[in-house]
PDB file of N, CA and C in Angstrom:
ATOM      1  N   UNK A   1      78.294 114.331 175.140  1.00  0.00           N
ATOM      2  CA  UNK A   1      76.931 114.054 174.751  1.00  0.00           C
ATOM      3  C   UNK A   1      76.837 112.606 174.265  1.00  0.00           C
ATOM      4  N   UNK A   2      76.146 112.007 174.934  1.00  0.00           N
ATOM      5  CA  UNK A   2      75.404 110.550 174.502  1.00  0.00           C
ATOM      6  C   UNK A   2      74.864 110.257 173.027  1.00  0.00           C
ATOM      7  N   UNK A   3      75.271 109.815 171.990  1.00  0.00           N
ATOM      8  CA  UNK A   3      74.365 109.624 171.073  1.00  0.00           C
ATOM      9  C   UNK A   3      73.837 108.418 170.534  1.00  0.00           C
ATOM     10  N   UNK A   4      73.597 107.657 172.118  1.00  0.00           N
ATOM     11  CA  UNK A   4      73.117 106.481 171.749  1.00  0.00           C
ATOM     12  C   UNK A   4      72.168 106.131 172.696  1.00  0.00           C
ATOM     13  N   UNK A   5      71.210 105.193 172.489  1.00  0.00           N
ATOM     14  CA  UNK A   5      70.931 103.881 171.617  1.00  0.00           C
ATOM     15  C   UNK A   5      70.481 104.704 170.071  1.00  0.00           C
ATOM     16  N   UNK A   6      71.054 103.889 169.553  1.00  0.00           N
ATOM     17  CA  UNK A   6      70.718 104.692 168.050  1.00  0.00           C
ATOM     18  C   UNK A   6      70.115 103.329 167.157  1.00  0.00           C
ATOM     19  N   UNK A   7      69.489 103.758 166.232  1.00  0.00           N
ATOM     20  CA  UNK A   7      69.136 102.573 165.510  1.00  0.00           C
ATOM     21  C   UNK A   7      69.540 102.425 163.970  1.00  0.00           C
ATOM     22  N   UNK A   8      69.638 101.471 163.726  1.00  0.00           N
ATOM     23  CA  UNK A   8      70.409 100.955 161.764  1.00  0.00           C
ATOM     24  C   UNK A   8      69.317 100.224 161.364  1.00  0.00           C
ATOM     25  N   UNK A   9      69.366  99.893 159.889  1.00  0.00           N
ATOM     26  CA  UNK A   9      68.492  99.371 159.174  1.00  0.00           C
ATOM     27  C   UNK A   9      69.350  98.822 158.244  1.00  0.00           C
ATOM     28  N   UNK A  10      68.658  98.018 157.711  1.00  0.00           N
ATOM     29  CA  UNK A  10      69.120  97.380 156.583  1.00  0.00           C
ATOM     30  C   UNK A  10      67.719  96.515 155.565  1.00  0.00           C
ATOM     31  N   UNK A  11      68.292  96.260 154.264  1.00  0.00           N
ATOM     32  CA  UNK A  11      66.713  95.293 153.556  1.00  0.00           C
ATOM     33  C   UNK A  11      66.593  94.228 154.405  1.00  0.00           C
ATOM     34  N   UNK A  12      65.393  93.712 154.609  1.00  0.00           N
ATOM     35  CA  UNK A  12      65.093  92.795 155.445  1.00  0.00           C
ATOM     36  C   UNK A  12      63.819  91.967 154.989  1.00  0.00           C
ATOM     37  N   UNK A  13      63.446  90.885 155.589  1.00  0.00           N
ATOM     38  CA  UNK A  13      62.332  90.217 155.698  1.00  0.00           C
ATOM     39  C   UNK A  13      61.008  90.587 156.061  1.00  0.00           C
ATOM     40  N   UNK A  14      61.160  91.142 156.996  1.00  0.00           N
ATOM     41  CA  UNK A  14      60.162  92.118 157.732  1.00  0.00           C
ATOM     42  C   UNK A  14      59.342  93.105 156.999  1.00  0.00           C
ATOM     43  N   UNK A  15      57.929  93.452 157.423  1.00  0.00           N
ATOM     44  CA  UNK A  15      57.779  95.149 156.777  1.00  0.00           C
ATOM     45  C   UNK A  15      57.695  95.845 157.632  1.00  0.00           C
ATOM     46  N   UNK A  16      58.271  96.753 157.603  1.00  0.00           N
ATOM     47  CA  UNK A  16      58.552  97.845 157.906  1.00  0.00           C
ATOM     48  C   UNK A  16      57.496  99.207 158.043  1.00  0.00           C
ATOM     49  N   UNK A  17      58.028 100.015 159.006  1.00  0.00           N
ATOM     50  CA  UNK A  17      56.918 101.406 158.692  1.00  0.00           C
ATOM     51  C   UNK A  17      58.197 102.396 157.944  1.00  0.00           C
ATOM     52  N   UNK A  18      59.156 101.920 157.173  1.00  0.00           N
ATOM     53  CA  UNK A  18      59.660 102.999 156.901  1.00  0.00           C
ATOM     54  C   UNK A  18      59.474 102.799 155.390  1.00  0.00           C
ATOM     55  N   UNK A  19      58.798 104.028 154.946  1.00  0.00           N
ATOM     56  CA  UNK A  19      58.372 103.963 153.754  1.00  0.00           C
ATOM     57  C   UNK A  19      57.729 102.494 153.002  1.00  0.00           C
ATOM     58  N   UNK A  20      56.867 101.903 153.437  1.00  0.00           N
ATOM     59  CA  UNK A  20      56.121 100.800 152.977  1.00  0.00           C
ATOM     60  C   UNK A  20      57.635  99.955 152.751  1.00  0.00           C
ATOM     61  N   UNK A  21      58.316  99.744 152.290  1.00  0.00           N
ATOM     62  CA  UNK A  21      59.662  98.827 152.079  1.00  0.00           C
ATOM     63  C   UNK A  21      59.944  97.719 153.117  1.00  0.00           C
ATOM     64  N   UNK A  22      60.142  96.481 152.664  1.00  0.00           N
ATOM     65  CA  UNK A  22      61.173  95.316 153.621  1.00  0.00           C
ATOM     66  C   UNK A  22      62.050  96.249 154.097  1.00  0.00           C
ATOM     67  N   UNK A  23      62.197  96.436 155.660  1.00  0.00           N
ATOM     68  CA  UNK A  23      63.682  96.647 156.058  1.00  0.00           C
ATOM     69  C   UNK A  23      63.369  96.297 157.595  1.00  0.00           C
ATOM     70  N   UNK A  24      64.854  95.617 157.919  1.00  0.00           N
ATOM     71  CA  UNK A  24      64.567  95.111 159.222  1.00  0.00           C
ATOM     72  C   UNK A  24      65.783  96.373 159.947  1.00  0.00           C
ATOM     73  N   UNK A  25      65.362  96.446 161.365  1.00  0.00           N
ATOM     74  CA  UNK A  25      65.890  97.536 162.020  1.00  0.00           C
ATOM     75  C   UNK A  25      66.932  96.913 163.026  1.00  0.00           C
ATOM     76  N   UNK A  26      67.592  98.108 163.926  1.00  0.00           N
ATOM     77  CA  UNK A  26      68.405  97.165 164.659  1.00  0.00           C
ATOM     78  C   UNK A  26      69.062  98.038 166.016  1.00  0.00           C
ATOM     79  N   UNK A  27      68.443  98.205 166.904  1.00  0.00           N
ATOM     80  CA  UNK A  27      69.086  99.257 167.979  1.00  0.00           C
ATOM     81  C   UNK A  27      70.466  98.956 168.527  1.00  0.00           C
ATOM     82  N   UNK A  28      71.225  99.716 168.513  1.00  0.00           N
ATOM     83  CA  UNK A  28      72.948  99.414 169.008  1.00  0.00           C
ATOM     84  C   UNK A  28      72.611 100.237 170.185  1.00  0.00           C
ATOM     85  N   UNK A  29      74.207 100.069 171.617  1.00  0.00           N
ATOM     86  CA  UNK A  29      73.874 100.547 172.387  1.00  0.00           C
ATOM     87  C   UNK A  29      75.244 101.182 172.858  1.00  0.00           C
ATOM     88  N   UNK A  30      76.041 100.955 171.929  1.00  0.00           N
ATOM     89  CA  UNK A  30      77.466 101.777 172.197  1.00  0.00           C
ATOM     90  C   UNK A  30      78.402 101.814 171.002  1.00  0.00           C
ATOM     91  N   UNK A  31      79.386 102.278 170.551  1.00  0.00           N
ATOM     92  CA  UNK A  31      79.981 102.723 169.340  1.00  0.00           C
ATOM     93  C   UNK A  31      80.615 101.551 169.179  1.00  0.00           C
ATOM     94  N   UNK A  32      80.843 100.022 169.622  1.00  0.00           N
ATOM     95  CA  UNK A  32      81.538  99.428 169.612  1.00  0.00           C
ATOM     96  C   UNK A  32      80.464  98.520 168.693  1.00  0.00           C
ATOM     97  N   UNK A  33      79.398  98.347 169.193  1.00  0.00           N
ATOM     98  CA  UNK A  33      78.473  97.013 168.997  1.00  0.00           C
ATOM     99  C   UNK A  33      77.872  97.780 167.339  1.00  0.00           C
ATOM    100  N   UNK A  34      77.721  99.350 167.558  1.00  0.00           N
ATOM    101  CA  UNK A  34      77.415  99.898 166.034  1.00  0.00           C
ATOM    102  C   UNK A  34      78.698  99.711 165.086  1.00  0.00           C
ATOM    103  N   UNK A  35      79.783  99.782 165.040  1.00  0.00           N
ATOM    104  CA  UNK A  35      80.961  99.222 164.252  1.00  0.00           C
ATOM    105  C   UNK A  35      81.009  97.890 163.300  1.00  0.00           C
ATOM    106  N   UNK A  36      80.361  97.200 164.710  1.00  0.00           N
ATOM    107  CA  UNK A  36      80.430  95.601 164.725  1.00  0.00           C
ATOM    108  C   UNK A  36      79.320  95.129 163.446  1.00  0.00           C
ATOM    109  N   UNK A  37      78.122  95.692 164.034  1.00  0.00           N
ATOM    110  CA  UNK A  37      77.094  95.836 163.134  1.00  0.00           C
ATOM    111  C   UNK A  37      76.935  96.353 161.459  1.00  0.00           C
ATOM    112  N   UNK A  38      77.890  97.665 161.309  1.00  0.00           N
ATOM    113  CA  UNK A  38      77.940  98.420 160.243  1.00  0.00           C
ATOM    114  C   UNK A  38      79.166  97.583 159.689  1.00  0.00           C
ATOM    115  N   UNK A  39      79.546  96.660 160.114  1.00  0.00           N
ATOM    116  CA  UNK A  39      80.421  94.997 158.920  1.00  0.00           C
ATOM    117  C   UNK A  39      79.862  94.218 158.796  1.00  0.00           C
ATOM    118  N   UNK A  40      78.328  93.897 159.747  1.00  0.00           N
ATOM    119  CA  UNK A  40      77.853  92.776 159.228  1.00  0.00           C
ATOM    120  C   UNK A  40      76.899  93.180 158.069  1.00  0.00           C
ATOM    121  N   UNK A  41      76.675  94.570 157.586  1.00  0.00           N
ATOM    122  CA  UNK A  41      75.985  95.304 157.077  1.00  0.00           C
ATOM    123  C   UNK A  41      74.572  96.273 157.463  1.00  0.00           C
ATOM    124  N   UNK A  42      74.344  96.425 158.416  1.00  0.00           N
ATOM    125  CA  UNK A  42      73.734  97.412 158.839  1.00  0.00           C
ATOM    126  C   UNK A  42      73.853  98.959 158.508  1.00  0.00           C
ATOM    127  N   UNK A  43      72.975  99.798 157.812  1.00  0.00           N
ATOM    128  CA  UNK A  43      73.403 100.789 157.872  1.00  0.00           C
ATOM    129  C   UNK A  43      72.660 101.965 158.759  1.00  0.00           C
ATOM    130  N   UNK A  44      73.350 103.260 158.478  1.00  0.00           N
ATOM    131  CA  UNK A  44      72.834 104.345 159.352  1.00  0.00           C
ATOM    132  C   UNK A  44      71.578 105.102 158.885  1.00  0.00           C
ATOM    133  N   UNK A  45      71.793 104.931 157.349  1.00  0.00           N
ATOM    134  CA  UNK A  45      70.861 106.014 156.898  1.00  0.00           C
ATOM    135  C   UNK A  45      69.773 105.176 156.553  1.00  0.00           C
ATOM    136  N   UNK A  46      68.048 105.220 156.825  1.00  0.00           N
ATOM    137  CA  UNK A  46      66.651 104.488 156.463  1.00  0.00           C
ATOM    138  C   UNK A  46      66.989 104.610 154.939  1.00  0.00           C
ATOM    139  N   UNK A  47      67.229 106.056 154.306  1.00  0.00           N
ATOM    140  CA  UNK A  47      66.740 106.076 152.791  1.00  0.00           C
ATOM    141  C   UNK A  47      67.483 105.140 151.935  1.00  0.00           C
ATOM    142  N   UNK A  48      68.784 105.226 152.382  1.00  0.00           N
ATOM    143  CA  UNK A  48      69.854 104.163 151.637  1.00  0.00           C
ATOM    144  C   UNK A  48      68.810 102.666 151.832  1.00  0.00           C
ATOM    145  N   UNK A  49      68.557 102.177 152.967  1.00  0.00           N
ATOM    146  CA  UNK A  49      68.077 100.948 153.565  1.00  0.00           C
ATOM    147  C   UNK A  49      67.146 100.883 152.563  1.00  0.00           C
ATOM    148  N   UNK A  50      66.184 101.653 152.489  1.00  0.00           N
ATOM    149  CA  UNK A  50      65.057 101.600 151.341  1.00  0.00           C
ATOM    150  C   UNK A  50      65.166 101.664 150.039  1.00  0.00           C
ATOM    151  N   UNK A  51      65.962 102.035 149.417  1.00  0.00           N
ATOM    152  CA  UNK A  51      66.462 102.128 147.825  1.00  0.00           C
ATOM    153  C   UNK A  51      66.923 100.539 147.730  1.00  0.00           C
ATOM    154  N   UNK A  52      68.129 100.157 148.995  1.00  0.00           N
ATOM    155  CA  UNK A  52      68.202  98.319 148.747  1.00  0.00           C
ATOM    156  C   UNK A  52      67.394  97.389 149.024  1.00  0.00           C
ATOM    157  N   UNK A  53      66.152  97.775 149.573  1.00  0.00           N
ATOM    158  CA  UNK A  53      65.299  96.968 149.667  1.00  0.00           C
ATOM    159  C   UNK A  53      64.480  97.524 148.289  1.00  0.00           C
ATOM    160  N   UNK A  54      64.084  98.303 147.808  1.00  0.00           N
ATOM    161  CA  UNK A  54      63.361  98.592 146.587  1.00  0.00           C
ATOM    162  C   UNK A  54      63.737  97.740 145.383  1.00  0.00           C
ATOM    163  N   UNK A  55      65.113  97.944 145.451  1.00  0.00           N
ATOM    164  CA  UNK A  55      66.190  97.011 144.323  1.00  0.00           C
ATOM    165  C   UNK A  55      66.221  95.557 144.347  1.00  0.00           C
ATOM    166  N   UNK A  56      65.919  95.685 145.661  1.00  0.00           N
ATOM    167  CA  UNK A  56      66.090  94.050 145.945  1.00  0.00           C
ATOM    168  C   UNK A  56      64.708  93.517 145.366  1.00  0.00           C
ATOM    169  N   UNK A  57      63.483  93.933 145.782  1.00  0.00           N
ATOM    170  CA  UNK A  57      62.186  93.496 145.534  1.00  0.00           C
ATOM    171  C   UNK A  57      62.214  93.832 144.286  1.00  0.00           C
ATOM    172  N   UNK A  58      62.441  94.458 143.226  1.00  0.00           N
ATOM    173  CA  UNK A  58      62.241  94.505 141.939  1.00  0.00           C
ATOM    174  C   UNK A  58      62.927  93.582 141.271  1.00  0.00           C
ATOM    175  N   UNK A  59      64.096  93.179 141.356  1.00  0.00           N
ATOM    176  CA  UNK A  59      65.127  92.169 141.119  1.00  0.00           C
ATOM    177  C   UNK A  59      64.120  90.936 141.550  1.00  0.00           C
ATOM    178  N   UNK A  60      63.619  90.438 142.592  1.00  0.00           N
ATOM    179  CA  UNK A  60      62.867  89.325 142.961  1.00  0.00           C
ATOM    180  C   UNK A  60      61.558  89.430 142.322  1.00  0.00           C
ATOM    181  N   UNK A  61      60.696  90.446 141.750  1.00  0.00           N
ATOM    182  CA  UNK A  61      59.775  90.189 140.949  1.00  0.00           C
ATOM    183  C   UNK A  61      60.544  89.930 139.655  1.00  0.00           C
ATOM    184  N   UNK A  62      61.262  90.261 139.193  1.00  0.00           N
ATOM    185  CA  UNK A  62      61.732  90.133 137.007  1.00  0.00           C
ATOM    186  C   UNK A  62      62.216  88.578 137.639  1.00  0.00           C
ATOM    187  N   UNK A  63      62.682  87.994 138.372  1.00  0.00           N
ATOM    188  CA  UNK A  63      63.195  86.516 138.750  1.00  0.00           C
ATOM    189  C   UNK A  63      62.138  85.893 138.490  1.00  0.00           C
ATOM    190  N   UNK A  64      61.029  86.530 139.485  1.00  0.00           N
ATOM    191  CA  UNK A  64      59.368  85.210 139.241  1.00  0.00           C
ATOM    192  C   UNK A  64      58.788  85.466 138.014  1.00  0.00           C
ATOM    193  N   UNK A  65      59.199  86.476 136.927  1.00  0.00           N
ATOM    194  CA  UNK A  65      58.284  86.495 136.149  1.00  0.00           C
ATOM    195  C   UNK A  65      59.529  85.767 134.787  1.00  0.00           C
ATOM    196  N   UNK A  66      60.269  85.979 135.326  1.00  0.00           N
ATOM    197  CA  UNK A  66      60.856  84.956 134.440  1.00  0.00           C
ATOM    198  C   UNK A  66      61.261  82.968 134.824  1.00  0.00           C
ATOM    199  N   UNK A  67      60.460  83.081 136.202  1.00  0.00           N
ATOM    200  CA  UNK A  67      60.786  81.778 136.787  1.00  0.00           C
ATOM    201  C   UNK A  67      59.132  81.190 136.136  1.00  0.00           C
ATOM    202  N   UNK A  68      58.261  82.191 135.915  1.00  0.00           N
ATOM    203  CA  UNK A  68      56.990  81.755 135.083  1.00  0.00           C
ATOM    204  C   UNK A  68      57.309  81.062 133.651  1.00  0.00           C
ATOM    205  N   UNK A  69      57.349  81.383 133.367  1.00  0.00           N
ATOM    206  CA  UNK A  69      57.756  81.234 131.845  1.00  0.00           C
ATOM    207  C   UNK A  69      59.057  80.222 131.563  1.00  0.00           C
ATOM    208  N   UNK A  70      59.425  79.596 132.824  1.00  0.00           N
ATOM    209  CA  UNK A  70      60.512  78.421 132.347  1.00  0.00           C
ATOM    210  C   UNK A  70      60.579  77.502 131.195  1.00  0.00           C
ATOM    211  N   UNK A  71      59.219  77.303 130.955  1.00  0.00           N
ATOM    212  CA  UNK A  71      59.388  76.032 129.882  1.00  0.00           C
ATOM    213  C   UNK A  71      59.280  76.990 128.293  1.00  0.00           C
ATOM    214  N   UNK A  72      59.047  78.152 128.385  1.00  0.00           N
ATOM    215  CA  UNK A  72      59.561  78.903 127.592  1.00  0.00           C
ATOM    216  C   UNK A  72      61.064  79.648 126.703  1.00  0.00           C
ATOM    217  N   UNK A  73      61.363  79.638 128.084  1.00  0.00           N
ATOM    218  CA  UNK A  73      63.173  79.532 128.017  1.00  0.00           C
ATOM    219  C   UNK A  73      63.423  78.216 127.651  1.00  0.00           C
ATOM    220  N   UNK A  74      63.429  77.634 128.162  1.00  0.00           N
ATOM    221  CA  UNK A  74      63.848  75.969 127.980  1.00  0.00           C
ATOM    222  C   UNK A  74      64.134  76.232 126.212  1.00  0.00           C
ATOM    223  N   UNK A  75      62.599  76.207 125.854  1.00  0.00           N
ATOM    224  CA  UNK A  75      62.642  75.549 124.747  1.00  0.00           C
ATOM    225  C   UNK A  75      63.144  76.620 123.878  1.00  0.00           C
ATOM    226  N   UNK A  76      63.407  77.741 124.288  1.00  0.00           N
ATOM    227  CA  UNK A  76      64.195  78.887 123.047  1.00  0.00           C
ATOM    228  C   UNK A  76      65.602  78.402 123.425  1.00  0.00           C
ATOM    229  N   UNK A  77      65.739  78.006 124.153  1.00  0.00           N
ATOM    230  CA  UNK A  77      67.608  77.547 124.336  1.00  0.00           C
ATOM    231  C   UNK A  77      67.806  75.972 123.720  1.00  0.00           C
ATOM    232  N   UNK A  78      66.477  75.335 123.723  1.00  0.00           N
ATOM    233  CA  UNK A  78      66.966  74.622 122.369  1.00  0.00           C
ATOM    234  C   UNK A  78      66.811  74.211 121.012  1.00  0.00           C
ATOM    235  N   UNK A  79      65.931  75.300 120.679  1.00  0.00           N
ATOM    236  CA  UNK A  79      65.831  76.156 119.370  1.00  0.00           C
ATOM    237  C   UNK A  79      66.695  76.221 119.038  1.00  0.00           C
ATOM    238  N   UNK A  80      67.934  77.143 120.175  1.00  0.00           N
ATOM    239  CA  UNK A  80      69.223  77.852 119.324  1.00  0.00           C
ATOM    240  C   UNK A  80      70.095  76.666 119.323  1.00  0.00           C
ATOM    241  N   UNK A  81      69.904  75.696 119.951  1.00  0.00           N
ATOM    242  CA  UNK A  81      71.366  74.458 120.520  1.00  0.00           C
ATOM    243  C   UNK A  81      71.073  74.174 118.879  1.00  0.00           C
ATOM    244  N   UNK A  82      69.811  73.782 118.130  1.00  0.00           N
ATOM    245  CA  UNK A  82      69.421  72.954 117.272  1.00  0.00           C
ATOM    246  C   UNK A  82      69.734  73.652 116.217  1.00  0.00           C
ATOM    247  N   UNK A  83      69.980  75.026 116.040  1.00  0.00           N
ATOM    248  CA  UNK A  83      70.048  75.648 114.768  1.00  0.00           C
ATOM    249  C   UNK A  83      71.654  75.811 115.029  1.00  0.00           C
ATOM    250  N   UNK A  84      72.219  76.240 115.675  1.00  0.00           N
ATOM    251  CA  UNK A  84      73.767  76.437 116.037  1.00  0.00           C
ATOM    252  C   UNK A  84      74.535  74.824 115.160  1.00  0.00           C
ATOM    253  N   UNK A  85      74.017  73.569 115.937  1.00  0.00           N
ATOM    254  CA  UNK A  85      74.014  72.444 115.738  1.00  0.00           C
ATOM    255  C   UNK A  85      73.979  71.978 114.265  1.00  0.00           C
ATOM    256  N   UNK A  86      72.738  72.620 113.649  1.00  0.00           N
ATOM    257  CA  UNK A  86      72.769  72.189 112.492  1.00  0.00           C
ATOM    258  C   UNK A  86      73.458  73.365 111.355  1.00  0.00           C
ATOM    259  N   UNK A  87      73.711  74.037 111.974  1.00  0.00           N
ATOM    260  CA  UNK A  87      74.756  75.180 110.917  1.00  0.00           C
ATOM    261  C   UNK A  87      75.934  74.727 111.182  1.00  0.00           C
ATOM    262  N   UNK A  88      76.814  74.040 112.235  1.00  0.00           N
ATOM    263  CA  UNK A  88      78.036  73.091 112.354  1.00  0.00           C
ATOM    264  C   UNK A  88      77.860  72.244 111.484  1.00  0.00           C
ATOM    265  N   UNK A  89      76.839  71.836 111.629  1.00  0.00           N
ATOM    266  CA  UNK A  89      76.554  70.263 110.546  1.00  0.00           C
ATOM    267  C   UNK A  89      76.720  70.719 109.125  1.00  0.00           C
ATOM    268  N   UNK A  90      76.351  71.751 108.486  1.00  0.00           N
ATOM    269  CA  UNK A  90      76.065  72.237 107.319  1.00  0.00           C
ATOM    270  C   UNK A  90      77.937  72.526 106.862  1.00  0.00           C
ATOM    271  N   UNK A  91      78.757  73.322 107.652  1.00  0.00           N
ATOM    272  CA  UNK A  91      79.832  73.802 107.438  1.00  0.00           C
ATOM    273  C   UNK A  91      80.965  72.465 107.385  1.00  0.00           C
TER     274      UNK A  91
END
């Protein structure tokens, strides 16, 4: 029995119809080229594909919402340089 062309997924750029999620797809056409594929990371199962693309996009929103607020960080990191600094100075 034939069980191919079969298709893999992985998180991707793309959107997808599988479950609203980034995931880009990928049809193989013999057990050799799916091997090849499932090292460059491709996988078999959509739901797995979608949980790392879920992870991935949540991870990339807390990045922009902390890439907002840079000059915020900034200046609490040298708040602490300045108090660290001046408690050396004190000792």
């Amino acid at each position: 029995m034939n069980n191919y062309p079969r298709m893999l997924y992985r998180p991707g750029k793309g959107p997808s119809e599988v479950w609203g999620e980034l995931v880009d797809t990928r049809i193989v056409q013999s057990e050799a080229e799916e091997v090849k594929a499932i090292r460059e990371g491709w996988l078999q199962d959509p739901n797995k594909a979608c949980q790392k693309a879920h992870r991935k996009r949540l991870l990339h929103d807390k990045w922009q919402k902390f890439a907002k607020h840079w000059q915020f960080w900034i200046t609490c990191a040298i708040g602490i340089m300045a108090i660290v600094v001046s408690y050396m100075a004190i000792k």
